[in-house]
C-alpha atoms as a PDB file:
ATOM      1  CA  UNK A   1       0.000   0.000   0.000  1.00  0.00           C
ATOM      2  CA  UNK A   2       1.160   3.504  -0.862  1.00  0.00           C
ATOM      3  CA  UNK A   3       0.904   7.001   1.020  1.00  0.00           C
ATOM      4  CA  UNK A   4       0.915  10.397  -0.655  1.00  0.00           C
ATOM      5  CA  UNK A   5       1.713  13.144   0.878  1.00  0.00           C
ATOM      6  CA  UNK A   6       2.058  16.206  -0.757  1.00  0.00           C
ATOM      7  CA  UNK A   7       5.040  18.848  -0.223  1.00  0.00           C
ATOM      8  CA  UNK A   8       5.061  22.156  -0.785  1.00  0.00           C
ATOM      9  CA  UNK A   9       7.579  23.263  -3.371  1.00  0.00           C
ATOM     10  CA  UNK A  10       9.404  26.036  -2.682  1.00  0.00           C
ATOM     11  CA  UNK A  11       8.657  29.661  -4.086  1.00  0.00           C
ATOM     12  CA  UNK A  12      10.171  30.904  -7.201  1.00  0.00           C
ATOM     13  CA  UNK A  13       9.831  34.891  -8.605  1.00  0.00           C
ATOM     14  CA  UNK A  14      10.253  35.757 -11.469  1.00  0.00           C
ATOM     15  CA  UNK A  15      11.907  39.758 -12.357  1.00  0.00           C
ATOM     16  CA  UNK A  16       9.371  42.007 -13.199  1.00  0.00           C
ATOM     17  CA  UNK A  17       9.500  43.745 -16.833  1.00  0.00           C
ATOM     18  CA  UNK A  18      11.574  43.120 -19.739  1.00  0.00           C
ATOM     19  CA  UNK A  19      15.725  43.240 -19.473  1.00  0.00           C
ATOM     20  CA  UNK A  20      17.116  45.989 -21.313  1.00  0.00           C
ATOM     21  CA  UNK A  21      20.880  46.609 -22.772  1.00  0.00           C
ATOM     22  CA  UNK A  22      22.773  48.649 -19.974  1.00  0.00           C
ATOM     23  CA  UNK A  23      25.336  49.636 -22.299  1.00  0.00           C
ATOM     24  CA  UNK A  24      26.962  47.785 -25.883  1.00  0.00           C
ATOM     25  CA  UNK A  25      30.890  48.183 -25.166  1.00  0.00           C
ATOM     26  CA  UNK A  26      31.597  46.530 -28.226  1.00  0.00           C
ATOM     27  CA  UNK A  27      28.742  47.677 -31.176  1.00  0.00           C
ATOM     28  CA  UNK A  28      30.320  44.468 -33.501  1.00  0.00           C
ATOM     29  CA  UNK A  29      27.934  41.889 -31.030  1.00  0.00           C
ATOM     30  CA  UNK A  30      30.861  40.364 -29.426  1.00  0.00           C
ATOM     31  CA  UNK A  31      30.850  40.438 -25.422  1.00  0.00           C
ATOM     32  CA  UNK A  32      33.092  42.829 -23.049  1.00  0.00           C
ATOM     33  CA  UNK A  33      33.091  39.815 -21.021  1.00  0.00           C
ATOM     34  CA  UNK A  34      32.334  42.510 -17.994  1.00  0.00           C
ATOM     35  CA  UNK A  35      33.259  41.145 -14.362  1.00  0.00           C
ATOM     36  CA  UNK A  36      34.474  42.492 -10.997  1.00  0.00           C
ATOM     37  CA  UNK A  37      31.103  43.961 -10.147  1.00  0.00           C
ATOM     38  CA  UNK A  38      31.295  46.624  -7.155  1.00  0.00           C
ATOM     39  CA  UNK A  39      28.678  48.867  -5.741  1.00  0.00           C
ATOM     40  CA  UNK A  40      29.902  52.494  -4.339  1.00  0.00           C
ATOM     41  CA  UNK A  41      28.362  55.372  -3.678  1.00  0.00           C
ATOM     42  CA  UNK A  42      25.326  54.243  -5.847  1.00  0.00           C
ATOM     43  CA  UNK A  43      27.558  53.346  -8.918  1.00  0.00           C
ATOM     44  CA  UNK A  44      28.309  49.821 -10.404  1.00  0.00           C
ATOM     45  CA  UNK A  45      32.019  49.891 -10.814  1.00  0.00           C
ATOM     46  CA  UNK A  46      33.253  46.884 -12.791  1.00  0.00           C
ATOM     47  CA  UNK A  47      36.363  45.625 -14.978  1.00  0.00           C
ATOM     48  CA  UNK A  48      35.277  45.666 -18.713  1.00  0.00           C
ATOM     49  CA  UNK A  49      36.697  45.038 -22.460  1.00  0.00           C
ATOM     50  CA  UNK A  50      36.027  47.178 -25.301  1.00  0.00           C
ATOM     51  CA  UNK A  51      38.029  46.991 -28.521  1.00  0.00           C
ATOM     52  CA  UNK A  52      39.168  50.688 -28.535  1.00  0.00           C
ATOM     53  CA  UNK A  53      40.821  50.833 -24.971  1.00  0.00           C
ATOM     54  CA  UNK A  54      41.188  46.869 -24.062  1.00  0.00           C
ATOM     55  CA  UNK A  55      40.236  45.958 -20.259  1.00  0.00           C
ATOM     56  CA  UNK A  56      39.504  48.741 -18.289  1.00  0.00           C
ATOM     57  CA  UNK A  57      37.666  50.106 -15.315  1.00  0.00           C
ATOM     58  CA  UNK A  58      34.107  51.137 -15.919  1.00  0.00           C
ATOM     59  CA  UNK A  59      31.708  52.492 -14.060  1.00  0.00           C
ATOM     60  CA  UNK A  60      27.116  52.073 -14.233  1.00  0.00           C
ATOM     61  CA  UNK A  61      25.253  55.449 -12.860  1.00  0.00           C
ATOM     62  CA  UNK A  62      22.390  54.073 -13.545  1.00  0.00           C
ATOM     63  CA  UNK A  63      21.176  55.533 -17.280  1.00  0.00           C
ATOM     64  CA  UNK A  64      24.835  55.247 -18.561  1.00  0.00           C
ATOM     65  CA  UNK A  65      28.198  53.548 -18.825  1.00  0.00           C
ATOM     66  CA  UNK A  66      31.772  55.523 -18.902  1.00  0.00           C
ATOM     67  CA  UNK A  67      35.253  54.512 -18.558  1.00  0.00           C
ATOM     68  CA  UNK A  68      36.470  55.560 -14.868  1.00  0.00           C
ATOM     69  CA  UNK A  69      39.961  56.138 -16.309  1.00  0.00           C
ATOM     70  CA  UNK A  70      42.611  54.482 -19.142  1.00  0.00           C
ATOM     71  CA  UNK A  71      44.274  52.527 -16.476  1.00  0.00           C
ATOM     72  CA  UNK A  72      46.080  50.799 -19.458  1.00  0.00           C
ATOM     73  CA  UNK A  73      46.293  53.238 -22.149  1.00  0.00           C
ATOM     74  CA  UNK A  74      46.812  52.823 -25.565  1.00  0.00           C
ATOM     75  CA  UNK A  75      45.298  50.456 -28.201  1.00  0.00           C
ATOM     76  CA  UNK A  76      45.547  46.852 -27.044  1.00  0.00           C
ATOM     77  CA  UNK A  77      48.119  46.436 -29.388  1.00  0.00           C
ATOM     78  CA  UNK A  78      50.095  48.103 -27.112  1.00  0.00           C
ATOM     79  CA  UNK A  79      51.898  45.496 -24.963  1.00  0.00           C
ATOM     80  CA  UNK A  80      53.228  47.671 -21.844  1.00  0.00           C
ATOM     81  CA  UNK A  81      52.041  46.000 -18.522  1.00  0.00           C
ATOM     82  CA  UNK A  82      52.357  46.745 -14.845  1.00  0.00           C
ATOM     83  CA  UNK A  83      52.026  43.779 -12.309  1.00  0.00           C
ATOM     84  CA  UNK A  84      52.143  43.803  -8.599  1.00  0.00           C
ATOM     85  CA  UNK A  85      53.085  40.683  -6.786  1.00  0.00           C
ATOM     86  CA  UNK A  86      52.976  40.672  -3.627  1.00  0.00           C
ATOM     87  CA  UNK A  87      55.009  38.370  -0.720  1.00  0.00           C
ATOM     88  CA  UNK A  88      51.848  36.235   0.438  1.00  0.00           C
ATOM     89  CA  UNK A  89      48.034  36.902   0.834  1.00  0.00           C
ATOM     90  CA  UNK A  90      47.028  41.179   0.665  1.00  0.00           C
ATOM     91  CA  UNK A  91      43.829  42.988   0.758  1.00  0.00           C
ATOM     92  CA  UNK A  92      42.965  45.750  -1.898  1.00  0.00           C
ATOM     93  CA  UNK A  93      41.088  48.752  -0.533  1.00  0.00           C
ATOM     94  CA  UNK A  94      39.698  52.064  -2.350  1.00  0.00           C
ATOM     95  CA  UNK A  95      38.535  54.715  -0.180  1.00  0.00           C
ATOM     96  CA  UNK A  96      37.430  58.351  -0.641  1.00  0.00           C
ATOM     97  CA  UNK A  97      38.976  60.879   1.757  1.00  0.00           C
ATOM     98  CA  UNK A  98      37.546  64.541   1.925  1.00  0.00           C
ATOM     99  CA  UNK A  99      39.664  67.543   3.237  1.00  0.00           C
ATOM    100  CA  UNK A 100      38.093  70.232   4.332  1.00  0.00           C
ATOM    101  CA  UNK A 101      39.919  73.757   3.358  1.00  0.00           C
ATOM    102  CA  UNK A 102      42.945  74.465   5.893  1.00  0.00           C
ATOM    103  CA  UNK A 103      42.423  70.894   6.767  1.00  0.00           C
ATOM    104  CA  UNK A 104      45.325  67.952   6.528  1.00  0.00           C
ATOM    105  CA  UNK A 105      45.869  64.375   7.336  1.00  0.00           C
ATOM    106  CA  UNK A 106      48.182  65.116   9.779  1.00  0.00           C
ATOM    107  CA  UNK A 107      51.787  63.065   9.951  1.00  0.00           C
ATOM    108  CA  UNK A 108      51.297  59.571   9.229  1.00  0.00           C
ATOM    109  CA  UNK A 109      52.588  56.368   7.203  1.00  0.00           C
ATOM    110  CA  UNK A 110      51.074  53.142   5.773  1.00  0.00           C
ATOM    111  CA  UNK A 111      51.408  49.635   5.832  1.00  0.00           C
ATOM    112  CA  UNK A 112      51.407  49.222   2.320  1.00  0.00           C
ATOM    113  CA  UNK A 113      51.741  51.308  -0.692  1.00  0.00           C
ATOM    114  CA  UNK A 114      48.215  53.513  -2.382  1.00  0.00           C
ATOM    115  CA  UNK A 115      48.261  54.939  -5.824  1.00  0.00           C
ATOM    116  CA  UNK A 116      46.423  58.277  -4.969  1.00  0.00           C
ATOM    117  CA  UNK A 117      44.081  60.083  -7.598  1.00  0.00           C
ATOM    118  CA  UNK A 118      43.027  63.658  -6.950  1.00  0.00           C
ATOM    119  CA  UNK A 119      39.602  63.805  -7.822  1.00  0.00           C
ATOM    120  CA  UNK A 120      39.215  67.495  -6.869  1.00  0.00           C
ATOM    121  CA  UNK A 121      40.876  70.419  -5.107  1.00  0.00           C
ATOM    122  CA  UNK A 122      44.874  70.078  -5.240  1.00  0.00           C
ATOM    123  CA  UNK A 123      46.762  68.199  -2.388  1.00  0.00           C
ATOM    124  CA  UNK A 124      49.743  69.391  -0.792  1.00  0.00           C
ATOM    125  CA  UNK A 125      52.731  66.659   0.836  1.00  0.00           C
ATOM    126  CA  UNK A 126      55.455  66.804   2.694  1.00  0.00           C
ATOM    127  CA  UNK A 127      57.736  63.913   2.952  1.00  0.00           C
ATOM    128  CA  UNK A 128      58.725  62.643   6.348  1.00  0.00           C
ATOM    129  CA  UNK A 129      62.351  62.039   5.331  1.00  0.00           C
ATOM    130  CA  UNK A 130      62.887  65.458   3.376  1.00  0.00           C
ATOM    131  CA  UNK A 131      64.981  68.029   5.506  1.00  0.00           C
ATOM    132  CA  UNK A 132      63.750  70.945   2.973  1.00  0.00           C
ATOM    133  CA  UNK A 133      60.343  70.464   4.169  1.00  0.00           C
ATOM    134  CA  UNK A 134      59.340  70.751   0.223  1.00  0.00           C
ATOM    135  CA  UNK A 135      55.731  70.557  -0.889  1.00  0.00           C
ATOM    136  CA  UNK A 136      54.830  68.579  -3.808  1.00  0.00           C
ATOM    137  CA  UNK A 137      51.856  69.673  -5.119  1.00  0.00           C
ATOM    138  CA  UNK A 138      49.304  67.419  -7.042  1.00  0.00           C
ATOM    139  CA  UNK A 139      46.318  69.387  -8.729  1.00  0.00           C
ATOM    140  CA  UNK A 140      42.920  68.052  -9.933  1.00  0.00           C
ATOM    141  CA  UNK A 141      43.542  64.928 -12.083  1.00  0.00           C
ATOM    142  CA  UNK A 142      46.561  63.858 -11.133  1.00  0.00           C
ATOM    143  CA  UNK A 143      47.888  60.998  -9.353  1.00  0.00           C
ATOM    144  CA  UNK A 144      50.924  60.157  -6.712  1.00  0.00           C
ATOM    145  CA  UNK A 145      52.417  57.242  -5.017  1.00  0.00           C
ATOM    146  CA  UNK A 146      52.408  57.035  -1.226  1.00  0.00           C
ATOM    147  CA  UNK A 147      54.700  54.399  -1.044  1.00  0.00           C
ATOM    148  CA  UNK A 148      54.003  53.500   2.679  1.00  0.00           C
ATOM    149  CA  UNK A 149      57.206  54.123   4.065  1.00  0.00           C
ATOM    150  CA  UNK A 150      58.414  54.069   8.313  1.00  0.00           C
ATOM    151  CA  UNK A 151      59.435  57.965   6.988  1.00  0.00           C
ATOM    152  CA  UNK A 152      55.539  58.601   6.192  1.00  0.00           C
ATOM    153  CA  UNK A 153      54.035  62.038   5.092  1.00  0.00           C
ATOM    154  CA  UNK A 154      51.392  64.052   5.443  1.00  0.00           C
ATOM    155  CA  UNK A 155      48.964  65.862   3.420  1.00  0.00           C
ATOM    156  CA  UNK A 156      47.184  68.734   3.568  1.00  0.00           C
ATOM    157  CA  UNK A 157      44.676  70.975   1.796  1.00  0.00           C
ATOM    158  CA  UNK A 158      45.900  74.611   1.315  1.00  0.00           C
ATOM    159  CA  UNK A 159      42.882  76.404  -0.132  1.00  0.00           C
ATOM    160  CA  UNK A 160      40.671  78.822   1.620  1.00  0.00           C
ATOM    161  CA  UNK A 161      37.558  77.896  -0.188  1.00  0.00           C
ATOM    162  CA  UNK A 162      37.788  74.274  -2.011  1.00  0.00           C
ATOM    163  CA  UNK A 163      37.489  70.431  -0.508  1.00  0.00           C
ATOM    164  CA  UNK A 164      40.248  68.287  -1.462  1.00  0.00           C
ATOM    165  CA  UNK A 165      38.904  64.767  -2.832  1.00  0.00           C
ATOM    166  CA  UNK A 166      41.301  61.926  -3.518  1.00  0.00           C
ATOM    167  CA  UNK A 167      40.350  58.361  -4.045  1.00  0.00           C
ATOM    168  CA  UNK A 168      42.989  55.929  -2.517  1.00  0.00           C
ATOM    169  CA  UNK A 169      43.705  52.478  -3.957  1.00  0.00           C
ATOM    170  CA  UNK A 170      45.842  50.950  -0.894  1.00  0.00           C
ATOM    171  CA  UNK A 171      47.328  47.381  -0.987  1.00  0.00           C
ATOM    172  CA  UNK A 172      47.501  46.012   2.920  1.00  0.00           C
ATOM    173  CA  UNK A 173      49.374  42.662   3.540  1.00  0.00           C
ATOM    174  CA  UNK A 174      47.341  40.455   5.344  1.00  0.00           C
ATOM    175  CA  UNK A 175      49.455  40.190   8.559  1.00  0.00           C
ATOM    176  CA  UNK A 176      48.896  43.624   8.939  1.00  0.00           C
ATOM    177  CA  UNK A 177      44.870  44.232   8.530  1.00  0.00           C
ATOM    178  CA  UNK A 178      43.054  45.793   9.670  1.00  0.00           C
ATOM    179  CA  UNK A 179      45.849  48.825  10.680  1.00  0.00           C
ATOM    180  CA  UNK A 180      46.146  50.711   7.593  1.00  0.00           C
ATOM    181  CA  UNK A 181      47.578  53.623   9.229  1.00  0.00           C
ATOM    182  CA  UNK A 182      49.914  54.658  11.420  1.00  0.00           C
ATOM    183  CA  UNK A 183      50.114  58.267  12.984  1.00  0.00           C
ATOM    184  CA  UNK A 184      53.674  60.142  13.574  1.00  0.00           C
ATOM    185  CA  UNK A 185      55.186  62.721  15.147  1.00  0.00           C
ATOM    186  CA  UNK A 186      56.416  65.347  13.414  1.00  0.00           C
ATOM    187  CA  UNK A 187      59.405  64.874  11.834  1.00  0.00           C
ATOM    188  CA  UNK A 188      61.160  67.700  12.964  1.00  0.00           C
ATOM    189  CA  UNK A 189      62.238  69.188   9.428  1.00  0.00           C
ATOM    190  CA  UNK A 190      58.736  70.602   9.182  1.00  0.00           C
ATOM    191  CA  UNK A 191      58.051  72.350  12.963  1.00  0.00           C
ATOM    192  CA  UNK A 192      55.213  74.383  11.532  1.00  0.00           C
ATOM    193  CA  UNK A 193      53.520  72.156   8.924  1.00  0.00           C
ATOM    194  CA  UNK A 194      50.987  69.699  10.957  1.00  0.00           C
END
């Protein structure tokens, strides 16, 4: 003799509405074979290939898609490559720092090295191991390497009226997370720059 008993299935949803083409990197019908997908500050940020610029960073608003930056530029013809190996397991982080006019980071170094971009305003450093106490300036669309040396620096935003906005791309070895920085004195070259 047999017993049925029936079970209840679990429940399935379908999306709402018809998919539509976010953007066509490559008009010819082949893929960009997209990947990498990130969400911040309500953007989709995502690696990407398109036959004009090879793989690159893009980024989704929401109504469009733009390349972030030519972080490999030239045709991919072009065979120059950088590579960063690192001595056992890291952790990649990209933050957005805001400086207020007048304001600064105050004296500090890293545990790893950040590729800075100035998105906005122009950032002023002073190197911990520089007895001139020189300031390197970096305007609005440029980019510096804080290599994350015991010397460390510090940064500082000189205008009266306008933020300073870099994004940081900082490489952390995994020993070392979650301290990504490290205040410091003052190195004494600078008395009056803090």
């Amino acid at each position: 003799m047999f017993s049925y008993q029936p079970e209840r299935l679990e429940e399935r949803f379908l999306l709402a509405g018809t998919p539509t083409l976010a953007a066509d990197l490559n008009t010819d019908g082949r893929s960009s074979w997209p990947s990498g997908f990130t969400v911040f500050q309500n953007a989709i940020y995502y690696s990407a290939y398109d036959d004009e610029h090879g793989r690159e960073l893009w980024k989704y608003d929401g109504t469009s898609a733009t390349r972030v930056t030519d972080i490999d530029p030239g045709p991919e013809t072009d065979f120059w490559k950088a590579r960063i190996d690192t001595k056992g397991a890291s952790h990649l982080y990209i933050l957005q720092n805001t400086v207020i006019p007048g304001g600064t980071f105050g004296w500090h170094s890293h545990t790893g090295p950040s590729l800075v971009i100035v998105v906005s305003g122009t950032a002023t450093e002073y190197e911990g191991n520089d007895p001139t106490c020189t300031p390197h300036l970096h305007p609005a669309g440029s980019t510096f390497v804080d290599a994350g040396e015991a010397s460390g620096h510090l940064v500082r935003n000189d205008s009266t009226t306008d933020n300073l906005v870099v994004i940081v791309v900082r490489l952390i070895p995994e020993a070392l997370v979650p301290t990504q920085r490290i205040d410091s004195p003052n190195p004494g070259y600078c008395p009056n720059i803090n």
